[in-house]
C-alpha atoms as a PDB file:
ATOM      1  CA  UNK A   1     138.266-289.775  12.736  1.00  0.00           C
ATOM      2  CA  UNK A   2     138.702-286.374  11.836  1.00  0.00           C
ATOM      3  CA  UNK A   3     137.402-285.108   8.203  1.00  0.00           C
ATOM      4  CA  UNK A   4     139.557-285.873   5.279  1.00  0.00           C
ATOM      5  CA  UNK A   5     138.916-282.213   3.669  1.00  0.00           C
ATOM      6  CA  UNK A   6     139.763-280.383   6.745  1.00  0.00           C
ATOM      7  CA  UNK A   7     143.153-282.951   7.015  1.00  0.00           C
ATOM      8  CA  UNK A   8     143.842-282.164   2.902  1.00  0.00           C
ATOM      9  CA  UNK A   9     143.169-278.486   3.483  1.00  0.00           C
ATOM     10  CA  UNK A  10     145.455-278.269   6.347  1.00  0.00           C
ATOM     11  CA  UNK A  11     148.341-279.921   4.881  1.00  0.00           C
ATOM     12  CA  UNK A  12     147.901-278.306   1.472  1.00  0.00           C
ATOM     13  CA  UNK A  13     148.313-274.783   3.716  1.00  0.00           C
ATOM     14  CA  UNK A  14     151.728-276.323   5.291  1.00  0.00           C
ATOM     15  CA  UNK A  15     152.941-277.120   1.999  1.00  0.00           C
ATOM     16  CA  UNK A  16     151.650-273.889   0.117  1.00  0.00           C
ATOM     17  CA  UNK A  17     153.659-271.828   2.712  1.00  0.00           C
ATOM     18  CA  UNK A  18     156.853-273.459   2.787  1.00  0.00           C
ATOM     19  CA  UNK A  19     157.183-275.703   5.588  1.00  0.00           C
ATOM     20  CA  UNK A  20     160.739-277.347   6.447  1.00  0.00           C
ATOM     21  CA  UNK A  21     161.723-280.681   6.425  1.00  0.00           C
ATOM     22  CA  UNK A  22     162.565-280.894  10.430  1.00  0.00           C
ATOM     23  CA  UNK A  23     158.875-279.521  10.573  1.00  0.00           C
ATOM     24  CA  UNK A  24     157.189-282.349   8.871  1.00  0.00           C
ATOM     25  CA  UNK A  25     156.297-285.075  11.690  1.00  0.00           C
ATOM     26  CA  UNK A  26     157.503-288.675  11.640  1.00  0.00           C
ATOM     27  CA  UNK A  27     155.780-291.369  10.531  1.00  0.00           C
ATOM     28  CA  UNK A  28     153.505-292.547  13.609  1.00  0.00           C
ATOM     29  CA  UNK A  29     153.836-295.794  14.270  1.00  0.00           C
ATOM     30  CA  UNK A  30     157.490-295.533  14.357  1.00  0.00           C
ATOM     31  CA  UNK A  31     160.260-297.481  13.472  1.00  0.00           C
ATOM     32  CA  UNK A  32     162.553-299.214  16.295  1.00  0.00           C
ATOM     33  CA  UNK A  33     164.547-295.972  15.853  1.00  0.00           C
ATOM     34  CA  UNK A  34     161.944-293.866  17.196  1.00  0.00           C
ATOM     35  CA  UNK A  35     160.714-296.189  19.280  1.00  0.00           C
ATOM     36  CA  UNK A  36     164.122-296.478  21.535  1.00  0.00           C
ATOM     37  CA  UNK A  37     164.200-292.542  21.115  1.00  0.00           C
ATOM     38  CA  UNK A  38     160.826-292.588  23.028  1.00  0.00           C
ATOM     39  CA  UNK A  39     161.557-295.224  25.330  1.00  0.00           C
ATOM     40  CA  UNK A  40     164.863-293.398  26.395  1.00  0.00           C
ATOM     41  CA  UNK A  41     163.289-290.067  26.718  1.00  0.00           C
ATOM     42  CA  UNK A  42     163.956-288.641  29.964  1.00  0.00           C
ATOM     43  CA  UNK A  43     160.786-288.442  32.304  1.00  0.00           C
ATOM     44  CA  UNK A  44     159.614-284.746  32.911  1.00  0.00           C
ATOM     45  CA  UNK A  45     159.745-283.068  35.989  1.00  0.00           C
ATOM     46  CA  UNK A  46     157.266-280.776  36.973  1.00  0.00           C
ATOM     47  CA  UNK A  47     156.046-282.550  39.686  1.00  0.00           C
ATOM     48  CA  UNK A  48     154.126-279.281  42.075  1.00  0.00           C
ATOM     49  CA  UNK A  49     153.137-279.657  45.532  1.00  0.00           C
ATOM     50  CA  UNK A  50     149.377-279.748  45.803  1.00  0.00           C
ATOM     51  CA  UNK A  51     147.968-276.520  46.766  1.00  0.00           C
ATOM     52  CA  UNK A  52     145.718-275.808  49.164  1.00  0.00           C
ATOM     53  CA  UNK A  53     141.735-275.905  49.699  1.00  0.00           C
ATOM     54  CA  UNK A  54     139.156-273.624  50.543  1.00  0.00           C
ATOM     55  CA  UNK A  55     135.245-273.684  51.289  1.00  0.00           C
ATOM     56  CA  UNK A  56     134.620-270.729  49.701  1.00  0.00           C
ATOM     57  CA  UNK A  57     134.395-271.208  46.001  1.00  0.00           C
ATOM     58  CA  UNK A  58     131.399-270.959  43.387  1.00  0.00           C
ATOM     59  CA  UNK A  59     130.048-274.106  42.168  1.00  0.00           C
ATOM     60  CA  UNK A  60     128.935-274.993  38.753  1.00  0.00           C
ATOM     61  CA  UNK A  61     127.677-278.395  37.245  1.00  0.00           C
ATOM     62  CA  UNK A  62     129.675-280.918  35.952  1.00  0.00           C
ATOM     63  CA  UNK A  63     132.059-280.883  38.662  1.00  0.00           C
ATOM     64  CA  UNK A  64     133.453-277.364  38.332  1.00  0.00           C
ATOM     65  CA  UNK A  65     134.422-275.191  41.163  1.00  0.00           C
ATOM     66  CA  UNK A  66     135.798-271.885  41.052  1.00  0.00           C
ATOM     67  CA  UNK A  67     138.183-270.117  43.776  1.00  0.00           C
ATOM     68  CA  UNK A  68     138.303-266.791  43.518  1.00  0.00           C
ATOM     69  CA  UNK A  69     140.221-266.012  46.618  1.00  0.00           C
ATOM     70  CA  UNK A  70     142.854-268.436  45.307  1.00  0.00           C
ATOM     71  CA  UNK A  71     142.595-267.590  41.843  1.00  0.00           C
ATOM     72  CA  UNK A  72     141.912-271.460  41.055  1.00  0.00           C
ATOM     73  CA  UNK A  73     139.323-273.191  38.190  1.00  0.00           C
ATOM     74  CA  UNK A  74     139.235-277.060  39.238  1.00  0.00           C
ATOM     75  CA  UNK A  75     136.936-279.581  36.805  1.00  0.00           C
ATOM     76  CA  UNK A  76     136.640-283.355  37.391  1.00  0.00           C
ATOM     77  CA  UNK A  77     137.688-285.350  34.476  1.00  0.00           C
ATOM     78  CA  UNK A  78     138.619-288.616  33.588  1.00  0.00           C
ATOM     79  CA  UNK A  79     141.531-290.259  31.421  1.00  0.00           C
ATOM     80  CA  UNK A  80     140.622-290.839  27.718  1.00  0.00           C
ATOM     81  CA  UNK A  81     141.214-294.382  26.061  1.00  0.00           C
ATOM     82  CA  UNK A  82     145.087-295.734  26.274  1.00  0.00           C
ATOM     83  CA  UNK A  83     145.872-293.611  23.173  1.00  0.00           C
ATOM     84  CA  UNK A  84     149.090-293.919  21.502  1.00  0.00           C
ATOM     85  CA  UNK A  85     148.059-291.568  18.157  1.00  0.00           C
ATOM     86  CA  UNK A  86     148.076-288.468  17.570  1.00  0.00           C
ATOM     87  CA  UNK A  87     145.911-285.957  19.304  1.00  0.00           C
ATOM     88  CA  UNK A  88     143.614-283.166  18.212  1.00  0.00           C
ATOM     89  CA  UNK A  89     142.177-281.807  21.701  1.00  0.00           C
ATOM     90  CA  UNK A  90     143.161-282.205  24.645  1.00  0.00           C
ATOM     91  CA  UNK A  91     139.631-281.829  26.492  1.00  0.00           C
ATOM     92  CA  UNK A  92     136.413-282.794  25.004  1.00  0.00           C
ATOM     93  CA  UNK A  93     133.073-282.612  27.167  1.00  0.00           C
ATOM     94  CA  UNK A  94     129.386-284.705  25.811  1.00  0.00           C
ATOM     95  CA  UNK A  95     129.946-285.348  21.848  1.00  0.00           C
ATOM     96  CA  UNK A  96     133.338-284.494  21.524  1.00  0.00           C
ATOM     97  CA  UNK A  97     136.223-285.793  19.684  1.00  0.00           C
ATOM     98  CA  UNK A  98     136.917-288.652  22.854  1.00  0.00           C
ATOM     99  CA  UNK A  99     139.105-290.824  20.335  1.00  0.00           C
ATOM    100  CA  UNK A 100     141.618-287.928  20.063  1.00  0.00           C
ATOM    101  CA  UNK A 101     141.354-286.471  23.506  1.00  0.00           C
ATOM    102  CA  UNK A 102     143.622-286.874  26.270  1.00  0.00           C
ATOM    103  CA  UNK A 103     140.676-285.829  28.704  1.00  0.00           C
ATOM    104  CA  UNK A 104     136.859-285.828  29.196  1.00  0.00           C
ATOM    105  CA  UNK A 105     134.559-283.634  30.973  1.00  0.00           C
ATOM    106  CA  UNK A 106     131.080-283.600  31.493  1.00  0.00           C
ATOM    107  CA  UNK A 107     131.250-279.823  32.089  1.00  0.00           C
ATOM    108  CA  UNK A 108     130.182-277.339  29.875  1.00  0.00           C
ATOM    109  CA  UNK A 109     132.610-275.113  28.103  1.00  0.00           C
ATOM    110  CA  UNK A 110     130.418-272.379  28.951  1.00  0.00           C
ATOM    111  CA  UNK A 111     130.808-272.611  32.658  1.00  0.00           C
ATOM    112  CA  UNK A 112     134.612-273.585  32.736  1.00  0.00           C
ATOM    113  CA  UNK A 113     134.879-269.990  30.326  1.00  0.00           C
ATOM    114  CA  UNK A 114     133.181-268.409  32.846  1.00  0.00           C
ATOM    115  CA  UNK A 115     135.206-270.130  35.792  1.00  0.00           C
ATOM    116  CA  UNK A 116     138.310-268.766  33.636  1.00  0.00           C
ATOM    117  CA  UNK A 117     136.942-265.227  33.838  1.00  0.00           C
ATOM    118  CA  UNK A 118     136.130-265.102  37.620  1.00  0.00           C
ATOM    119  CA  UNK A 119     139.715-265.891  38.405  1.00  0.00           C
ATOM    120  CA  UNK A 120     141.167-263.014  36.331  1.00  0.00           C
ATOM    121  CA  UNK A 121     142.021-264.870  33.104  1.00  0.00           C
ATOM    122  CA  UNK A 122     141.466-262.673  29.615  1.00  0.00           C
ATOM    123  CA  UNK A 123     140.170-263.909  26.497  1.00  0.00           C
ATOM    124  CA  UNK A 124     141.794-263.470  23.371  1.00  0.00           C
ATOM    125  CA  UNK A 125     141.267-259.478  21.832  1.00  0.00           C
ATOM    126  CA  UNK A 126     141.488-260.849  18.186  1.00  0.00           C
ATOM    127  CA  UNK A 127     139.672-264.588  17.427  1.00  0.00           C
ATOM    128  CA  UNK A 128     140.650-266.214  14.706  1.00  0.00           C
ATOM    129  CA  UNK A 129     138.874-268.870  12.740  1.00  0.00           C
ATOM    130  CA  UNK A 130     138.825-272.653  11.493  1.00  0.00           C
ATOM    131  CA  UNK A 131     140.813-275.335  12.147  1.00  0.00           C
ATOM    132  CA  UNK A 132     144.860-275.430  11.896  1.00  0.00           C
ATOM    133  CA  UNK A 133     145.290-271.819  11.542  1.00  0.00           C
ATOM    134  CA  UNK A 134     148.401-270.562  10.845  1.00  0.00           C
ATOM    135  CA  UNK A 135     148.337-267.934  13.788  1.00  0.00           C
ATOM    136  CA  UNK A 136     149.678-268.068  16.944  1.00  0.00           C
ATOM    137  CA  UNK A 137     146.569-267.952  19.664  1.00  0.00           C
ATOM    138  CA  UNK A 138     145.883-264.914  21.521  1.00  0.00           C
ATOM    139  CA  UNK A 139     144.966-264.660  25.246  1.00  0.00           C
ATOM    140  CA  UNK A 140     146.300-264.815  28.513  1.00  0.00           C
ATOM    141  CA  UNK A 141     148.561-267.861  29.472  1.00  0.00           C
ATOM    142  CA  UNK A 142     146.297-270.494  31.630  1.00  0.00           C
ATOM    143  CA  UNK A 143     148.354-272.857  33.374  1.00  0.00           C
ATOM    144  CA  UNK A 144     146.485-276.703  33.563  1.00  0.00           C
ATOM    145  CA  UNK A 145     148.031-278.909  35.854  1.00  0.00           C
ATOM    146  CA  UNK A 146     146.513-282.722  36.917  1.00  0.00           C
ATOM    147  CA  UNK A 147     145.891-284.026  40.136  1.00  0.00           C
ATOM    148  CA  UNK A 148     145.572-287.484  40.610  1.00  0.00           C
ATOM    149  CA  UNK A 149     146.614-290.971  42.095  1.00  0.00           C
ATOM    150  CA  UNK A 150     149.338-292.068  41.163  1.00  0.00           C
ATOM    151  CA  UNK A 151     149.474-295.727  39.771  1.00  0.00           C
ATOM    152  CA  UNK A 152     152.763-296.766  40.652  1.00  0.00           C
ATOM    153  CA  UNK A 153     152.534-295.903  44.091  1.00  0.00           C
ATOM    154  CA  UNK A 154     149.067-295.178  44.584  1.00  0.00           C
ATOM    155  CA  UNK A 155     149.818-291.517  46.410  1.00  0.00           C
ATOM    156  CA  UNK A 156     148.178-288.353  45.032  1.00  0.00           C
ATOM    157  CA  UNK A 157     150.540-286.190  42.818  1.00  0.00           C
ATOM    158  CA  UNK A 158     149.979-282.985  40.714  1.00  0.00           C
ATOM    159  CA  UNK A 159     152.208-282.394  37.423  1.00  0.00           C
ATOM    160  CA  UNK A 160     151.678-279.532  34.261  1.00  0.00           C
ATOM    161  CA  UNK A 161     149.468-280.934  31.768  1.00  0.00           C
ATOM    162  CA  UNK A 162     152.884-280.677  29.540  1.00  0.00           C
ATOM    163  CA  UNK A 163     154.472-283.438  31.050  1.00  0.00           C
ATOM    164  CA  UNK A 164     151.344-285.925  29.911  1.00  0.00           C
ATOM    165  CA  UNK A 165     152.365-284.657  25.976  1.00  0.00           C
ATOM    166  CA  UNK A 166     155.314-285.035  23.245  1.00  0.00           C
ATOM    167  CA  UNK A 167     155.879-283.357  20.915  1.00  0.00           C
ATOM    168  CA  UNK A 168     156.424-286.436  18.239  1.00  0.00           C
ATOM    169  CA  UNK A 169     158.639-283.527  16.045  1.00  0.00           C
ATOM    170  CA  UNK A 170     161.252-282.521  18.913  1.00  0.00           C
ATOM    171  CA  UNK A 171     160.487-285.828  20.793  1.00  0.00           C
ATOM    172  CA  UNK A 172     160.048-284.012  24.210  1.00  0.00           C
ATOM    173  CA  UNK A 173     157.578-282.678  26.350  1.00  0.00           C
ATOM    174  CA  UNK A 174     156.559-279.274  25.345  1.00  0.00           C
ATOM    175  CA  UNK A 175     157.609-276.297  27.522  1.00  0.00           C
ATOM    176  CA  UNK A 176     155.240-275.193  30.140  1.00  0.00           C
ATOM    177  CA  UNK A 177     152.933-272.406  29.007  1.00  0.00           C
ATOM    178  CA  UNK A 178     151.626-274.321  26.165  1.00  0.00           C
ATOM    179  CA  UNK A 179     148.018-272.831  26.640  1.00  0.00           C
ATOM    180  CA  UNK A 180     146.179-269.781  26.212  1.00  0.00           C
ATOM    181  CA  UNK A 181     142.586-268.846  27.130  1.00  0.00           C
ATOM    182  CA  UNK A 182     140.844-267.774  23.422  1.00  0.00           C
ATOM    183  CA  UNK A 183     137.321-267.642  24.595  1.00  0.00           C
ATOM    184  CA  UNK A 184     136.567-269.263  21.637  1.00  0.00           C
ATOM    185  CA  UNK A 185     133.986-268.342  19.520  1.00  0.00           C
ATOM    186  CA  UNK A 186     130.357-266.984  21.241  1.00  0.00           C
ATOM    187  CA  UNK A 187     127.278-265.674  20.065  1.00  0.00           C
ATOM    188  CA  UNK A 188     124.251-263.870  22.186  1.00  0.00           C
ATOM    189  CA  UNK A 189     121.140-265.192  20.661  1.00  0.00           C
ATOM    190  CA  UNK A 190     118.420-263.267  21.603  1.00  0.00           C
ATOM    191  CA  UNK A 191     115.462-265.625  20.936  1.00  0.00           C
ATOM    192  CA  UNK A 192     117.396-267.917  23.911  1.00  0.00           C
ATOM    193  CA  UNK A 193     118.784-264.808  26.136  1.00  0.00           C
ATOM    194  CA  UNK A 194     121.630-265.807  26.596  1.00  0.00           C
ATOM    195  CA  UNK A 195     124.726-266.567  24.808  1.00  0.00           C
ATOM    196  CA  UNK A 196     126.298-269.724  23.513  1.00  0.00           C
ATOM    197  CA  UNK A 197     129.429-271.284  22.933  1.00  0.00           C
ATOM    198  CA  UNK A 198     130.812-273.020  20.133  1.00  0.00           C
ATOM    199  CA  UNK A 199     132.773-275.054  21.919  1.00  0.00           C
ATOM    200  CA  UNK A 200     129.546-276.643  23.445  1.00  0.00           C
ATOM    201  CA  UNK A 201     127.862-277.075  20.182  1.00  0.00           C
ATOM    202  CA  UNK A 202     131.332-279.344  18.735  1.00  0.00           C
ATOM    203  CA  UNK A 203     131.804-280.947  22.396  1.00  0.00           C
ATOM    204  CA  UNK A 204     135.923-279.789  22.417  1.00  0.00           C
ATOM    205  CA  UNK A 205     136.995-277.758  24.785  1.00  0.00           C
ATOM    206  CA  UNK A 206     140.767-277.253  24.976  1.00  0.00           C
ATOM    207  CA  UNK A 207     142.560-277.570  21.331  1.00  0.00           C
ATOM    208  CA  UNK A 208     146.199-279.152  20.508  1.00  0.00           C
ATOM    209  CA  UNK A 209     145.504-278.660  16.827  1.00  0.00           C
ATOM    210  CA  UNK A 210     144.837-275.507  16.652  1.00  0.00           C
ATOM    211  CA  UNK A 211     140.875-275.070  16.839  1.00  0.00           C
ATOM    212  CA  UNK A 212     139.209-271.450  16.605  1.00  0.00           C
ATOM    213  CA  UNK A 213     135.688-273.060  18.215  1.00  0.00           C
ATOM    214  CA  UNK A 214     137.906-274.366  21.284  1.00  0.00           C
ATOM    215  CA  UNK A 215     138.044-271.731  24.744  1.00  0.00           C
ATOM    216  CA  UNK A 216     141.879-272.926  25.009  1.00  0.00           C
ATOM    217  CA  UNK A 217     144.379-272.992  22.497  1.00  0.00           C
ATOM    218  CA  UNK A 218     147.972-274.113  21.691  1.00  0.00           C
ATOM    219  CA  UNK A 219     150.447-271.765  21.410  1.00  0.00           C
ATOM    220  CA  UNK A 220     153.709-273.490  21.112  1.00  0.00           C
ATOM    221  CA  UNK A 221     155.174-274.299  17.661  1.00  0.00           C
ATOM    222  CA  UNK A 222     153.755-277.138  15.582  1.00  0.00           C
ATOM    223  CA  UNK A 223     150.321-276.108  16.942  1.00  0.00           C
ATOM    224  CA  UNK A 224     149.015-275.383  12.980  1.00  0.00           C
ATOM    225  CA  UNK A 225     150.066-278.904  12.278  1.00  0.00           C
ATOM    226  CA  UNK A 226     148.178-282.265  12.633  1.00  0.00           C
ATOM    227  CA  UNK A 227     149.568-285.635  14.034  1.00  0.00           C
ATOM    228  CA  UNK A 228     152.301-284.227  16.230  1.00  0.00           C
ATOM    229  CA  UNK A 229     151.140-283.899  19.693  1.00  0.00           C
ATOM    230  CA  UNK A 230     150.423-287.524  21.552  1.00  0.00           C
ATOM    231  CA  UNK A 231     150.439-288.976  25.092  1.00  0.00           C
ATOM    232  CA  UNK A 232     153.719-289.160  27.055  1.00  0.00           C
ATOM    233  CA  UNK A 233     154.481-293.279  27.131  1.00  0.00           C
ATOM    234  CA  UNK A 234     156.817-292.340  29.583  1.00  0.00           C
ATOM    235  CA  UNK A 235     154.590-289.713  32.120  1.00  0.00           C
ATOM    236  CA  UNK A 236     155.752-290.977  35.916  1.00  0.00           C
ATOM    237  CA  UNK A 237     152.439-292.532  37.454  1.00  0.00           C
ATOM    238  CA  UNK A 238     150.213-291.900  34.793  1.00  0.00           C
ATOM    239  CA  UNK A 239     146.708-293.565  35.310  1.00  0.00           C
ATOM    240  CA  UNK A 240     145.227-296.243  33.341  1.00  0.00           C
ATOM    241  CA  UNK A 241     142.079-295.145  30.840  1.00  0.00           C
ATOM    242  CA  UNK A 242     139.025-294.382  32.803  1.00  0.00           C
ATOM    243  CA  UNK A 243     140.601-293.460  35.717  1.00  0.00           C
ATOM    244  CA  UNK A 244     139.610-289.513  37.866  1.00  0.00           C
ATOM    245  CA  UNK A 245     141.514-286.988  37.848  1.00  0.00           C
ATOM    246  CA  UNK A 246     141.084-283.147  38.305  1.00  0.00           C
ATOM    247  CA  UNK A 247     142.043-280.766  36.225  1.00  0.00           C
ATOM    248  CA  UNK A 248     143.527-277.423  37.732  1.00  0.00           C
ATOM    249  CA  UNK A 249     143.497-274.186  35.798  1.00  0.00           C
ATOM    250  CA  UNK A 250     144.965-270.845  37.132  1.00  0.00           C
ATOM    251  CA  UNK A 251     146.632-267.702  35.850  1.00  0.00           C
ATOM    252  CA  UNK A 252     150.188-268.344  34.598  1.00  0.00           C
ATOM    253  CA  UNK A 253     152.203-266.403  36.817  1.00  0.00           C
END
């Protein structure tokens, strides 16, 4: 359950600045009108052929491999809970916010950032701070795609990360190049020598709700606002909760 200040303080900043009606999310829970709007929501189509493999790529722990030659950051993951609420993150590693995740890691942030940077990917010039900032998130555009088994059919598939999210606002899935590599916030402590990453001291890695401590942010509209983003109930094949997957991250191109 996320903290009732930083929820009050958030809103109070959508209100204070003017927000529009059309921006102000719909009740969750829906009624049968947004229900059938849901249910009738044509099924994305990003579907991606999946790419190829190599033997030479650096290994890290948690089940994160980095291809340089193919300019490629793949982490093992698993499916979060069944959710039908909002979310908050979209990837969370050890202590993280699971219950408003769509993914889980046991990788740290630390060595996926790192993964990011080995492939080309640049962090953000300016960071900004807190939670639900107003500003749009800096940093070059990392593309996160899915690989997994499919459970209608039980063949492996690969789809944009976008097309396992609506947007509960525009009921749709959100355009492709929703993310951006931040960085996130990091510190060199010189007592440990070596650096460390807030996104490993909160456990969330990849934000929906905009989150200054996270390495990846949202940068399509409603990303300053809570309780809009949640799990496509219509995402073709879509695992049950629990199940692998991997997630791919490369340079938007």
């Amino acid at each position: 359950m996320r903290h009732a200040l930083l929820t009050l303080t958030a809103m109070a900043l959508v209100w204070i600045t003017g927000c529009k009606a059309s921006d102000v999310p719909p009740p969750r829970g829906g009624g049968p009108a947004h229900a059938n709007a849901r249910s009738n929501m044509a099924a994305p189509s990003h579907t991606m052929e999946i790419p190829p493999q190599s033997d030479d790529y650096i290994s890290f722990e948690g089940g994160v491999k980095v291809f340089p030659s193919l300019k490629r950051v793949e982490v093992d993951a698993r499916v979060l809970g069944g959710q039908s609420r909002p979310l908050e993150f979209l990837i969370v590693g050890p202590g993280g916010s699971a219950h408003e995740a769509l993914f889980t890691v046991t990788a740290r942030a630390e060595h996926i950032k790192r993964g990011l940077e080995i492939v080309g990917l640049k962090e953000a010039k300016e960071h900004f701070s807190g939670r639900g900032y107003r500003e749009t998130p800096q940093g070059d555009i990392v593309r996160i795609s899915v690989r997994f088994t499919r459970s209608d059919n039980g063949k492996e598939a690969m789809v944009r990360v976008e097309d396992w999210l609506l947007n509960g606002i525009t009921n749709a899935s959100p355009a492709p190049g929703m993310f951006v590599f931040t960085g996130g916030q990091e510190q060199y402590l010189p007592e440990l020598n070596r650096s460390v990453v807030s996104a490993d001291q909160y456990g969330n890695l990849a934000a929906v709700w905009h989150d200054a401590s996270c390495i990846i942010d949202n940068r399509h509209e409603h990303g300053s606002m809570s309780d809009v983003y949640e799990p496509n109930p219509n995402a073709p094949g879509r695992p049950q909760a629990g199940s692998a997957v991997v997630l791919v991250f490369e340079p938007e191109r």
